[in-house]
N, C-alpha and C. Protein backbone atom coordinates (compact mmCIF):
# COMPACT_ATOMS: atom_id res chain seq x y z
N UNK A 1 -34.21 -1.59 48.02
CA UNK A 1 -33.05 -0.86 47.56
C UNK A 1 -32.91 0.42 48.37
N UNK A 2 -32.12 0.39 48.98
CA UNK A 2 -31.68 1.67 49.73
C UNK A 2 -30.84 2.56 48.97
N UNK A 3 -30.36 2.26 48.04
CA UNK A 3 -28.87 3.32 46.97
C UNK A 3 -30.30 4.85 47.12
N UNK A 4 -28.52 5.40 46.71
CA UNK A 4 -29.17 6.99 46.41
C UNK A 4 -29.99 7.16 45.16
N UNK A 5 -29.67 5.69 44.01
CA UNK A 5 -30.86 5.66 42.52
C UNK A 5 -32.08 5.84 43.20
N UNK A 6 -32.39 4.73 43.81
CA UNK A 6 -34.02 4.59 44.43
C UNK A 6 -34.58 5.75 44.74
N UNK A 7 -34.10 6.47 45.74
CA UNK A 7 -34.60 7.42 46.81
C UNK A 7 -34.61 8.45 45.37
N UNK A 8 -33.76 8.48 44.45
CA UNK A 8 -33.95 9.57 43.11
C UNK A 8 -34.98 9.30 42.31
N UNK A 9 -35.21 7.87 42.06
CA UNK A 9 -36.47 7.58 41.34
C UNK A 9 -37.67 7.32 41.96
N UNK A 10 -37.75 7.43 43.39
CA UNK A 10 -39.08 7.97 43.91
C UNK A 10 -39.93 9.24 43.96
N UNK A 11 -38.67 10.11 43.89
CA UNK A 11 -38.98 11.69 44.34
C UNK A 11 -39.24 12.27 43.07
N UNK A 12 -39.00 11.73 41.41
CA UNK A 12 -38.97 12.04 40.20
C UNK A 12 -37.90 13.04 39.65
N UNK A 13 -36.75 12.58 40.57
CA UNK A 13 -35.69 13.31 39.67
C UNK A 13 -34.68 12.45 38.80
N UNK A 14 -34.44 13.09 37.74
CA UNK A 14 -33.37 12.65 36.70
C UNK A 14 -32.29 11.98 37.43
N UNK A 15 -32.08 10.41 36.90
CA UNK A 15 -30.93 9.74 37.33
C UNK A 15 -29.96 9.53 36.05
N UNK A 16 -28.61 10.29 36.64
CA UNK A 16 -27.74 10.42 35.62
C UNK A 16 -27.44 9.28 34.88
N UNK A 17 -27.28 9.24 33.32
CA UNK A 17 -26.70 8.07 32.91
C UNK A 17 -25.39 7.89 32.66
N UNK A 18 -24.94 6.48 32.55
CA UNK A 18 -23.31 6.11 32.51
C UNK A 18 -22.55 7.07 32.10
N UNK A 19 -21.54 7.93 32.40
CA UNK A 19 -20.74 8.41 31.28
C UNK A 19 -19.72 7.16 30.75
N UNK A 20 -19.55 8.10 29.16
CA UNK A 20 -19.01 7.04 28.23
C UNK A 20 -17.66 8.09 28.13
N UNK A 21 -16.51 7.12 28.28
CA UNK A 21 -15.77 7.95 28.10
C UNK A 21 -15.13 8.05 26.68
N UNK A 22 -14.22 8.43 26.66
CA UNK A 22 -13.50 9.17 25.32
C UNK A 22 -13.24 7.60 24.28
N UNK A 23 -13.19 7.17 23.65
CA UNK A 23 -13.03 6.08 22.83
C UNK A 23 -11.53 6.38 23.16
N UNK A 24 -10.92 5.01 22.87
CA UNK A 24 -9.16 4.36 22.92
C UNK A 24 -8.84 5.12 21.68
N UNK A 25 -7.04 6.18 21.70
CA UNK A 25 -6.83 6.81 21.18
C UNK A 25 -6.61 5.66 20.14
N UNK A 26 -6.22 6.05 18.72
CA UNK A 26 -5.69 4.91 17.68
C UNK A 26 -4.30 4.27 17.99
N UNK A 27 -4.01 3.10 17.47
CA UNK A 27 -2.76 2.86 18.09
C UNK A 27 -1.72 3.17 17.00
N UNK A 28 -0.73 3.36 16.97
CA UNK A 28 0.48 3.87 16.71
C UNK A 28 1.56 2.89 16.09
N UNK A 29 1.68 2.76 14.58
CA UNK A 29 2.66 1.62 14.12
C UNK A 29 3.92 1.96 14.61
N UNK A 30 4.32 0.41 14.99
CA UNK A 30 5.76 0.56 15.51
C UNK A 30 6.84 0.55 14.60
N UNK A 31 7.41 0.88 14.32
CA UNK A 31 8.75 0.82 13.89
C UNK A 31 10.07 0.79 14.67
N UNK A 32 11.03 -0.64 14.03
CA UNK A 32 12.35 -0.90 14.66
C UNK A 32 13.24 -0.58 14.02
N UNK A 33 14.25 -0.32 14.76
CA UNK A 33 15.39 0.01 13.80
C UNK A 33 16.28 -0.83 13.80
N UNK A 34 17.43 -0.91 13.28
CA UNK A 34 18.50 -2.20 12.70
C UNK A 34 18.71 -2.83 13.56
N UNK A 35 19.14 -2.35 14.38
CA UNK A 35 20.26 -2.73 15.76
C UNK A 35 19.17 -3.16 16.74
N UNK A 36 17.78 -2.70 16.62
CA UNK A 36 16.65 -3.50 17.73
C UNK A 36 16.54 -5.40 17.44
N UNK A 37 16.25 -4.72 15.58
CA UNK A 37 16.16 -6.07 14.60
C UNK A 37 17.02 -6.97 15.04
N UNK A 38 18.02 -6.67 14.89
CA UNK A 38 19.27 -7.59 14.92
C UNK A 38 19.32 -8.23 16.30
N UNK A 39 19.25 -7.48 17.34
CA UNK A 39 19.61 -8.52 18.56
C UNK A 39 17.78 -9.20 18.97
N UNK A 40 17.12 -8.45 18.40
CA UNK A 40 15.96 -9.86 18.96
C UNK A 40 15.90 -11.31 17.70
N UNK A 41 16.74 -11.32 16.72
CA UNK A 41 16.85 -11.64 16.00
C UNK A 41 18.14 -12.87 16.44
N UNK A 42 19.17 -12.36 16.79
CA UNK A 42 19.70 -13.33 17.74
C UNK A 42 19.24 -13.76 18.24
N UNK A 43 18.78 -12.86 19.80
CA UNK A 43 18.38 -13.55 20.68
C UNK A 43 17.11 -14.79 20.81
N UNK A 44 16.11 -14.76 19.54
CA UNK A 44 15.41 -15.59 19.77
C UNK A 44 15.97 -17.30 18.71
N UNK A 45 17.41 -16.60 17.71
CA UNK A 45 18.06 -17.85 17.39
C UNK A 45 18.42 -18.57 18.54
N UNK A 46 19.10 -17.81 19.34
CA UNK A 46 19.68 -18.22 20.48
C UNK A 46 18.50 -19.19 21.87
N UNK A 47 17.11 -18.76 21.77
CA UNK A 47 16.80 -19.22 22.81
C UNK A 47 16.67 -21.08 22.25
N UNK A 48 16.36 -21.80 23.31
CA UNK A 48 15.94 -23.23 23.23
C UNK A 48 14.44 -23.11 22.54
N UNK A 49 14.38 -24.19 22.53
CA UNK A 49 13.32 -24.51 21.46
C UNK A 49 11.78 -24.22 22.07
N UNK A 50 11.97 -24.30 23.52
CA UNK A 50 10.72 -24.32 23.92
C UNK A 50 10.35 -22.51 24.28
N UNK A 51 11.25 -21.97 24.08
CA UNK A 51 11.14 -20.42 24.77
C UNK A 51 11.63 -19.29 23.42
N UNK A 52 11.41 -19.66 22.55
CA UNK A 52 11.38 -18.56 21.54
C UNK A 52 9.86 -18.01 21.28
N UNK A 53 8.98 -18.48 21.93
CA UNK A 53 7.78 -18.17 21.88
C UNK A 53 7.81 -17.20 23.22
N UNK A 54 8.36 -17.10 23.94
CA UNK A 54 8.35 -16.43 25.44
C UNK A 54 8.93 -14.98 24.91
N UNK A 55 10.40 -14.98 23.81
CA UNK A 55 10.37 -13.95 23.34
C UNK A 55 9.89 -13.04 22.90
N UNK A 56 9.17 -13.57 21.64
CA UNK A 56 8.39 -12.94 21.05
C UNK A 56 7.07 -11.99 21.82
N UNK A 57 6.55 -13.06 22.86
CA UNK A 57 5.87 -12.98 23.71
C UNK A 57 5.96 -11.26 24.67
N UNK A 58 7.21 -11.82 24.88
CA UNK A 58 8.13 -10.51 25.85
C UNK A 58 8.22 -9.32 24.95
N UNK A 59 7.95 -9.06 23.87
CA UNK A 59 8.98 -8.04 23.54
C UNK A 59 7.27 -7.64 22.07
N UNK A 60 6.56 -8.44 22.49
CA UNK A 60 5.43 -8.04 21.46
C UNK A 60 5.43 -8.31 19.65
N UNK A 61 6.09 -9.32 19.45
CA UNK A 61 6.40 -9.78 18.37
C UNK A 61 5.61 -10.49 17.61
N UNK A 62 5.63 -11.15 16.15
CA UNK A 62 5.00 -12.01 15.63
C UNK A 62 6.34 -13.01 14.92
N UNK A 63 6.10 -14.21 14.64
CA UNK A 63 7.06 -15.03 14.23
C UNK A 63 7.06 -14.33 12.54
N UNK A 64 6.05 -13.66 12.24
CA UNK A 64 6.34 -13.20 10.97
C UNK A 64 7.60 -11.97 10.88
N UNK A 65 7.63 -11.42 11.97
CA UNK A 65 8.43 -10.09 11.85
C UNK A 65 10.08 -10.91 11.90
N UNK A 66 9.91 -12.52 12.71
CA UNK A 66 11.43 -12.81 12.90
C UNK A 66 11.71 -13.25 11.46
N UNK A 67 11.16 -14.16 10.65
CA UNK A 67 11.19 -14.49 9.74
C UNK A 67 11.81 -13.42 8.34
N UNK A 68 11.21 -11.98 8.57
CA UNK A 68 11.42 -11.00 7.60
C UNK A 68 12.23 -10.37 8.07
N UNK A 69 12.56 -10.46 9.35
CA UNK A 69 14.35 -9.65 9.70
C UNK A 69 15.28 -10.69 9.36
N UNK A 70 15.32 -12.09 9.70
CA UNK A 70 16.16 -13.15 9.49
C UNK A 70 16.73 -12.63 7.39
N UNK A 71 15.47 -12.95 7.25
CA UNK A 71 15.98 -12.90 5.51
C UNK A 71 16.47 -11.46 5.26
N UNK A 72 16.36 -10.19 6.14
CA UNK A 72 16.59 -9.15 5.33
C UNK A 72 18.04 -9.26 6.06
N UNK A 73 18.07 -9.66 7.58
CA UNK A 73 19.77 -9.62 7.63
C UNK A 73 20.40 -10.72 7.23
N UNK A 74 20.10 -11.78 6.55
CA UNK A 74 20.75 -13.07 5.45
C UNK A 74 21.44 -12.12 4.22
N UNK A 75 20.05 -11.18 3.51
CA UNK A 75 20.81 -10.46 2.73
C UNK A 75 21.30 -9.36 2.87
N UNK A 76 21.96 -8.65 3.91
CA UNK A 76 22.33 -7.66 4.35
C UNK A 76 21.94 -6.39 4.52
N UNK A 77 20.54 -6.43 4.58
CA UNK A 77 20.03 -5.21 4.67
C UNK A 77 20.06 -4.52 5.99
N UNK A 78 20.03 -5.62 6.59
CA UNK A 78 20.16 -4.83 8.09
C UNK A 78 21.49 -4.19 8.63
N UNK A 79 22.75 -4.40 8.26
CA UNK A 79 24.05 -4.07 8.60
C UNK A 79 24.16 -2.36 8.08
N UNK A 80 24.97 -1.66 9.14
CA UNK A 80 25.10 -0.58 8.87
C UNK A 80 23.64 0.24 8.60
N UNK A 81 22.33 0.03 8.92
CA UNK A 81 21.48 0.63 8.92
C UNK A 81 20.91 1.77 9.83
N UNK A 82 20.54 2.73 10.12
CA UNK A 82 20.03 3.39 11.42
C UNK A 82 18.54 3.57 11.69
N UNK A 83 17.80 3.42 10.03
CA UNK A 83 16.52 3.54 9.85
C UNK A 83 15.81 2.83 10.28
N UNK A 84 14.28 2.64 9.75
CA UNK A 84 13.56 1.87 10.97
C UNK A 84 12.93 1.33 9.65
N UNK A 85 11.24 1.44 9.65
CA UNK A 85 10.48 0.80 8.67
C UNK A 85 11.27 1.13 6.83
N UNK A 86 10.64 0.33 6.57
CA UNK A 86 10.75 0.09 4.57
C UNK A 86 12.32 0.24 4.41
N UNK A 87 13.58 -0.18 5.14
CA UNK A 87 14.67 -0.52 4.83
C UNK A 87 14.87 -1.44 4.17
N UNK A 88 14.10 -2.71 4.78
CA UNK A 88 14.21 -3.91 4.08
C UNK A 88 13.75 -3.83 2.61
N UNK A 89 12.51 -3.02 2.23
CA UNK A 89 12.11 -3.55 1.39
C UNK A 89 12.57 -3.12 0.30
N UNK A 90 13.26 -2.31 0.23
CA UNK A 90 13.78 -1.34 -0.62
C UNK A 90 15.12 -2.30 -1.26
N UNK A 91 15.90 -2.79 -0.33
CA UNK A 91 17.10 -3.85 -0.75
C UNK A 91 16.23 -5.37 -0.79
N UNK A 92 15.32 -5.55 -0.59
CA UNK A 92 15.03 -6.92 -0.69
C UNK A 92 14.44 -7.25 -2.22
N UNK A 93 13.75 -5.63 -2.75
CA UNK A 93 13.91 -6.56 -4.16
C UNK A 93 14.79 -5.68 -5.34
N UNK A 94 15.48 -5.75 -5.10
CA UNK A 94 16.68 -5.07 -5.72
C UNK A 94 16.82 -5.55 -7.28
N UNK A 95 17.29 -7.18 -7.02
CA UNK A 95 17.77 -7.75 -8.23
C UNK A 95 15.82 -7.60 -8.76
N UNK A 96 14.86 -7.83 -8.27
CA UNK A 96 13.65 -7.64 -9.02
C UNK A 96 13.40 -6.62 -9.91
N UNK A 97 13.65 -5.30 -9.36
CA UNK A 97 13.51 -3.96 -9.67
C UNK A 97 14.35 -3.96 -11.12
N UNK A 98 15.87 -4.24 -10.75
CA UNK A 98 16.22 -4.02 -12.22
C UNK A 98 15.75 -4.94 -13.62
N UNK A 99 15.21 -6.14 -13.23
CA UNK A 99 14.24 -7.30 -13.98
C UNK A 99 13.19 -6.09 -14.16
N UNK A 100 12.76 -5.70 -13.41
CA UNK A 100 11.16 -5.21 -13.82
C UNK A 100 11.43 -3.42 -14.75
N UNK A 101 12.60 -2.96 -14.39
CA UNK A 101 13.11 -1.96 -15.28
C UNK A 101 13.42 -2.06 -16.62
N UNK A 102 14.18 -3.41 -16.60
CA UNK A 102 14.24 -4.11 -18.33
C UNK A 102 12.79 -4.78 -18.80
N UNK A 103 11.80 -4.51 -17.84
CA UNK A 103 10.86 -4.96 -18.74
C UNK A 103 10.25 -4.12 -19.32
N UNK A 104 10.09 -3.13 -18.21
CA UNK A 104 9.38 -1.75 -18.90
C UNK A 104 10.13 -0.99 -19.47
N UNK A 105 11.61 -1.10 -19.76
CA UNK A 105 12.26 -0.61 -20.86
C UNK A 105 11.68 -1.39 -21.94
N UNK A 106 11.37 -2.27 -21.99
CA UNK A 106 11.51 -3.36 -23.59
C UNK A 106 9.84 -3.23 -23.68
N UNK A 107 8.90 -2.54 -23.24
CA UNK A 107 7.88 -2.74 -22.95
C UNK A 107 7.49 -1.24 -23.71
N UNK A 108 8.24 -0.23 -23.20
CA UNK A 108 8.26 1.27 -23.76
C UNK A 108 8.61 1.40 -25.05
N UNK A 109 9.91 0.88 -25.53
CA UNK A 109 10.53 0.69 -26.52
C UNK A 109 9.24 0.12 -27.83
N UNK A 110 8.47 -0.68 -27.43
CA UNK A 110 7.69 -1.61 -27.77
C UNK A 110 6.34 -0.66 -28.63
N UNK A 111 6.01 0.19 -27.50
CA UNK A 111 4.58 0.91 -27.64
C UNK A 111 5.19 1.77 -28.24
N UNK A 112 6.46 2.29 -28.46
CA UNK A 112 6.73 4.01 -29.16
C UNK A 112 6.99 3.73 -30.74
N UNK A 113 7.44 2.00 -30.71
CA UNK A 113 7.41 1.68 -32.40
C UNK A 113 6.16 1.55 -32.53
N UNK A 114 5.35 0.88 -31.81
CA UNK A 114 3.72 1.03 -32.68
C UNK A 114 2.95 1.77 -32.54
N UNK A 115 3.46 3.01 -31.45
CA UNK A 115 2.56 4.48 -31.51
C UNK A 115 3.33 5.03 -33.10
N UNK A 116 4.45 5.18 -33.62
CA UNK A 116 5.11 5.27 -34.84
C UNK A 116 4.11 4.53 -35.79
N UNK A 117 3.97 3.77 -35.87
CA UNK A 117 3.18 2.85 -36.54
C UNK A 117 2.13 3.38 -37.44
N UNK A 118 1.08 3.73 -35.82
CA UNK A 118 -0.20 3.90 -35.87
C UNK A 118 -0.47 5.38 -36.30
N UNK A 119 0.44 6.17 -35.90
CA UNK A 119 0.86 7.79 -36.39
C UNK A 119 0.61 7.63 -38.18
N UNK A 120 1.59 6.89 -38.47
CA UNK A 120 2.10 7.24 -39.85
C UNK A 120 0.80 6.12 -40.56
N UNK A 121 0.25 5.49 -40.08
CA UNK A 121 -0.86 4.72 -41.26
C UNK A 121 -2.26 5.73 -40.97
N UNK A 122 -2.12 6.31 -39.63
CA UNK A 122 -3.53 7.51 -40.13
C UNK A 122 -3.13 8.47 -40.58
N UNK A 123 -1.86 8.79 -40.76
CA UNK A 123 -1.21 10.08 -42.33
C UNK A 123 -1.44 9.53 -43.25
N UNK A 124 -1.31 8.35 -43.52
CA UNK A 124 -1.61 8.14 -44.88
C UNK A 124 -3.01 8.06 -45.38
N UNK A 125 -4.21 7.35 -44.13
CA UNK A 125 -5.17 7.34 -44.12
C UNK A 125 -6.34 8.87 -44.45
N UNK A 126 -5.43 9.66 -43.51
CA UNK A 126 -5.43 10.94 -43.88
C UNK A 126 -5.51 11.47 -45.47
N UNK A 127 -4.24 11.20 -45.98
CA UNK A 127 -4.45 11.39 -47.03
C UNK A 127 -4.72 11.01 -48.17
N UNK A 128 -5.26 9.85 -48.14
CA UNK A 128 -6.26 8.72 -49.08
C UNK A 128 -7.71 9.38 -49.27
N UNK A 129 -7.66 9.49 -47.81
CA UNK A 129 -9.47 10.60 -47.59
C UNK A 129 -9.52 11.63 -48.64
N UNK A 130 -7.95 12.66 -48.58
CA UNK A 130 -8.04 13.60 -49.40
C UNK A 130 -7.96 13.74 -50.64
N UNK A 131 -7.26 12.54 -51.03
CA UNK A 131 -7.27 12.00 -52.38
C UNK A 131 -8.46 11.84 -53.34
N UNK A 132 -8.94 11.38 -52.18
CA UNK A 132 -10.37 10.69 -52.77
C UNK A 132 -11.61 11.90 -52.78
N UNK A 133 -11.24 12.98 -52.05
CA UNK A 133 -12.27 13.98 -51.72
C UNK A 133 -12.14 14.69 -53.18
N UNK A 134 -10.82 14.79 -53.26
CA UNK A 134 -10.81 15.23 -55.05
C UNK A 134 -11.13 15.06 -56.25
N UNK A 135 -11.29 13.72 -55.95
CA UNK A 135 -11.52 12.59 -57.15
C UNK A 135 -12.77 12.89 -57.29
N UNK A 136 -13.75 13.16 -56.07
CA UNK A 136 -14.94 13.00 -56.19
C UNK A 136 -15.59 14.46 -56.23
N UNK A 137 -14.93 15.16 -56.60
CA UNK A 137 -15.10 16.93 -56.70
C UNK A 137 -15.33 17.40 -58.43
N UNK A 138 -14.33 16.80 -58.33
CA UNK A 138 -13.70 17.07 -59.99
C UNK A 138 -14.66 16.27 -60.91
N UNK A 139 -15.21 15.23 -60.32
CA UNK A 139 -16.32 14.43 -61.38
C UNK A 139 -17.46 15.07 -61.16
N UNK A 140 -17.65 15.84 -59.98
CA UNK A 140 -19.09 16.38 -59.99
C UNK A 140 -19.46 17.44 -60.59
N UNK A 141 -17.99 18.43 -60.97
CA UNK A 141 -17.64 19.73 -61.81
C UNK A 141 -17.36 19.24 -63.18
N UNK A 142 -17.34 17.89 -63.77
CA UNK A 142 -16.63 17.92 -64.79
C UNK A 142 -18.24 17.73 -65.89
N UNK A 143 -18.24 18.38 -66.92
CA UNK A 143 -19.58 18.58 -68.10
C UNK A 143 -20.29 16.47 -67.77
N UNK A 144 -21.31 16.21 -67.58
CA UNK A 144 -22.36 15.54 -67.81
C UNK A 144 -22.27 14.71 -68.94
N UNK A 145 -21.92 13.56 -69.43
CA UNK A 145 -22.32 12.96 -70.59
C UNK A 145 -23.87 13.40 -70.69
N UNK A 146 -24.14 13.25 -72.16
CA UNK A 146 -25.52 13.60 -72.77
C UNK A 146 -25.57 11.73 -73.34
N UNK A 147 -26.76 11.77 -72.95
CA UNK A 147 -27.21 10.19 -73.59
C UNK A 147 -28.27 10.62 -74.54
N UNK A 148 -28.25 9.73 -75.51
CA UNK A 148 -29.23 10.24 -76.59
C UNK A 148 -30.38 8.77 -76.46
């Protein structure tokens, strides 16, 4: 070995080790906005059958992202939009939201009659206790039968 290592590890000096460099910064979620959505959204309706994979390909896609723009611009979420991420999701469950609002209306409604309920049977419970605290006062103050 002729390298400059050798001739360093003969003479007993320190041979530098690898530098490591900086670790890969984190990567960065993408977000599209309507009008990106919309024409790769065409355009990969539009390609032939064998090259909608070349799209996706091209442009860094997953067949899942065409799939969830297709349905959000079926139901119009994408039209007239400028925003980018959680547009869709916000109109996609729309008719759900108000289902799930009437539930937890009828659900609230539900717990405030039997918090009512449960209120008013430990008032009474309440005052059965006190009832009874009397009952049992007044016999302990009241004169002793004498047994003969």
């Amino acid at each position: 070995m002729t390298s400059s290592n050798s001739s360093a590890e003969e003479t007993g000096e320190a041979v530098p080790e690898a530098v490591v460099s900086d670790p890969a910064p984190r990567p960065v979620r993408r977000s599209f906005t309507a009008a990106y959505r919309l024409a790769v959204v065409a355009e990969y309706e539009s390609a032939p059958r064998g090259e909608k994979g070349a799209v996706l390909r091209r442009e860094g896609l997953y067949h899942s992202h065409i799939k969830e723009w297709t349905a959000a611009r079926d139901a119009g979420a994408l039209t007239g939009l400028g925003g980018a991420r959680g547009s869709t999701r916000s109109s996609k469950g729309s008719a759900t939201d108000r289902g799930e609002v009437e539930r937890l209306r009828a659900q609230y409604l539900r717990l405030t009659a039997q918090l009512t309920q449960t209120r008013t049977a430990l008032d009474i419970m309440g005052k059965a206790h006190e009832l009874l605290e009397m009952l049992s006062e007044s016999t302990d103050t009241s004169t002793p039968s004498k047994k003969s």
